[in-house]
Protein backbone atom coordinates (compact mmCIF):
# COMPACT_ATOMS: atom_id res chain seq x y z
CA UNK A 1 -54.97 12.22 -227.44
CA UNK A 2 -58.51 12.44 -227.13
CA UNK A 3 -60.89 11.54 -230.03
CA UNK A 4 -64.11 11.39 -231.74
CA UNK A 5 -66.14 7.98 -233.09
CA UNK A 6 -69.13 8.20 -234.29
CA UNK A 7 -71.35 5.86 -236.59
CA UNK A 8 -71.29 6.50 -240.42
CA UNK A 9 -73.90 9.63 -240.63
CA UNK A 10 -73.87 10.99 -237.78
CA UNK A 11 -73.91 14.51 -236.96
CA UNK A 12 -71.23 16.18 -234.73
CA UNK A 13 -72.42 18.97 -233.03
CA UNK A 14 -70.66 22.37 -233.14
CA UNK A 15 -68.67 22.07 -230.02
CA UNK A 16 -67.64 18.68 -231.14
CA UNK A 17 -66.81 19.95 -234.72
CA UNK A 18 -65.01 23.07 -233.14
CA UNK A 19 -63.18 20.42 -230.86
CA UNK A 20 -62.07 18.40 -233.90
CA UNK A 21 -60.98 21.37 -235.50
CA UNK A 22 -58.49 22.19 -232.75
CA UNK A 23 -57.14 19.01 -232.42
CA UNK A 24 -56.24 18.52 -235.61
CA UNK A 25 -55.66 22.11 -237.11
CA UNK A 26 -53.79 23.96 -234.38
CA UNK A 27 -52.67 21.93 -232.28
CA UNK A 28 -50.50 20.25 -234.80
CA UNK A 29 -50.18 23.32 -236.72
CA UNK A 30 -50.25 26.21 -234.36
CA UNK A 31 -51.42 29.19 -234.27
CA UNK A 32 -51.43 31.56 -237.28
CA UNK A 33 -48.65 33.33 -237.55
CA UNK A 34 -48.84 37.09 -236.24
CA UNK A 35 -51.97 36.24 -233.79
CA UNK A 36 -52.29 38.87 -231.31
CA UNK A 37 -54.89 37.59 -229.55
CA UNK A 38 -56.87 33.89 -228.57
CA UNK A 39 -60.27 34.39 -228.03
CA UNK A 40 -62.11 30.96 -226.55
CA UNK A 41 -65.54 30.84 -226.49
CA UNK A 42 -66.06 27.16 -227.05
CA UNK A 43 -67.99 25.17 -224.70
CA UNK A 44 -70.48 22.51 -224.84
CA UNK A 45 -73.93 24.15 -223.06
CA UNK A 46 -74.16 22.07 -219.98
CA UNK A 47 -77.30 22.73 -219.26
CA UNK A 48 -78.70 21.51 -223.39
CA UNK A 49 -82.21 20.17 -222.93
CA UNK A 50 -81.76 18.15 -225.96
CA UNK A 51 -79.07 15.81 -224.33
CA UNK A 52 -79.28 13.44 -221.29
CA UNK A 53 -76.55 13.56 -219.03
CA UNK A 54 -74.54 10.52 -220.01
CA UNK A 55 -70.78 9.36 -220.47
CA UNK A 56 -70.28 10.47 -224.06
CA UNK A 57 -71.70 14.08 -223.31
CA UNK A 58 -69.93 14.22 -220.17
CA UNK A 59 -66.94 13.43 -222.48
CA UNK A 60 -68.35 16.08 -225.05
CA UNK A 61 -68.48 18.82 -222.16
CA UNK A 62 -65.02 18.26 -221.02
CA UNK A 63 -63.85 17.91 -224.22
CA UNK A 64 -65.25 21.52 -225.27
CA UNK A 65 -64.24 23.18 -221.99
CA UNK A 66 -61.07 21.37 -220.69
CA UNK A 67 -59.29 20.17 -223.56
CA UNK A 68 -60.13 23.14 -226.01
CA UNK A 69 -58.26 25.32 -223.68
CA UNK A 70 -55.52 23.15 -223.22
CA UNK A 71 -54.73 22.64 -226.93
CA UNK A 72 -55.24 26.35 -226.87
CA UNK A 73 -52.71 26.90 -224.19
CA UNK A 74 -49.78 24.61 -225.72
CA UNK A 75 -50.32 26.50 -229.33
CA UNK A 76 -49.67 29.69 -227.47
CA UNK A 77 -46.77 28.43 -225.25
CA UNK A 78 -45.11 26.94 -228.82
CA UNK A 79 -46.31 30.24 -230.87
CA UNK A 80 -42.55 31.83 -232.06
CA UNK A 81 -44.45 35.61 -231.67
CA UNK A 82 -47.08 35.44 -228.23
CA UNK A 83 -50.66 36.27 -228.70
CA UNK A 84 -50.86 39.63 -225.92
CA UNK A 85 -53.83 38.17 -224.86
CA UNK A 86 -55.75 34.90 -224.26
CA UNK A 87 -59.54 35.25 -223.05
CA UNK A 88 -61.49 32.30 -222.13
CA UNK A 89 -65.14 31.51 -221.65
CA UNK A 90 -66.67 28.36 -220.45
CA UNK A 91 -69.92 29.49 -219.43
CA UNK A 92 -72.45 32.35 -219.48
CA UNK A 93 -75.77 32.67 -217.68
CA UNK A 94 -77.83 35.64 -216.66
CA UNK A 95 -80.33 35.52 -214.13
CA UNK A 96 -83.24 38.38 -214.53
CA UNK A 97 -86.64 39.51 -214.00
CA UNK A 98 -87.98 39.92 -217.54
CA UNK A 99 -91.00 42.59 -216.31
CA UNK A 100 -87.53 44.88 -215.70
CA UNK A 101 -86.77 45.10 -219.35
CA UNK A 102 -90.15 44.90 -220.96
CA UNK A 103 -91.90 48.03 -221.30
């Protein structure tokens, strides 16, 4: 299993903290009960101007993306009543001429 160290103070971003969150809240304890539906939306932004492209946030990316689905995926296969639906997002971008919608 995948995990997290960081030095004392840090500050885990929100795809890390969302990661963490699924690691150790449903996928040990599932999903809650009566879910009807899984909505993923997590994802680390690939393209974050803040952060150089290094190990770790490679790491952070896939972690996000990859692994959030998969812990999503094995809390749905265990679930005793199946979500009728399981939507997932890893990335959104739109590409547009901003004169077009200015007036």
């Amino acid at each position: 299993m995948a995990h997290f160290s960081k030095e004392l103070g840090s500050i885990y971003s929100f795809s890390e903290f969302l990661y963490l969150f699924l690691q150790f809240d449903i996928e040990e304890k599932g999903l809650p009960p009566n879910t009807t539906a899984v909505v993923n939306l997590a994802g680390q932004n690939v393209l974050d101007p803040t952060r150089r492209w290094t190990e770790g946030f490679e790491q952070n990316v896939w972690n996000s993306r990859v692994r959030t689905t998969a812990i999503l995926n094995k809390a749905i296969r265990k679930a005793k009543n199946k979500p009728q639906a399981f939507v997932t997002i890893s990335g959104v971008g739109t590409h547009f001429k901003l004169e077009h919608y200015v007036t």
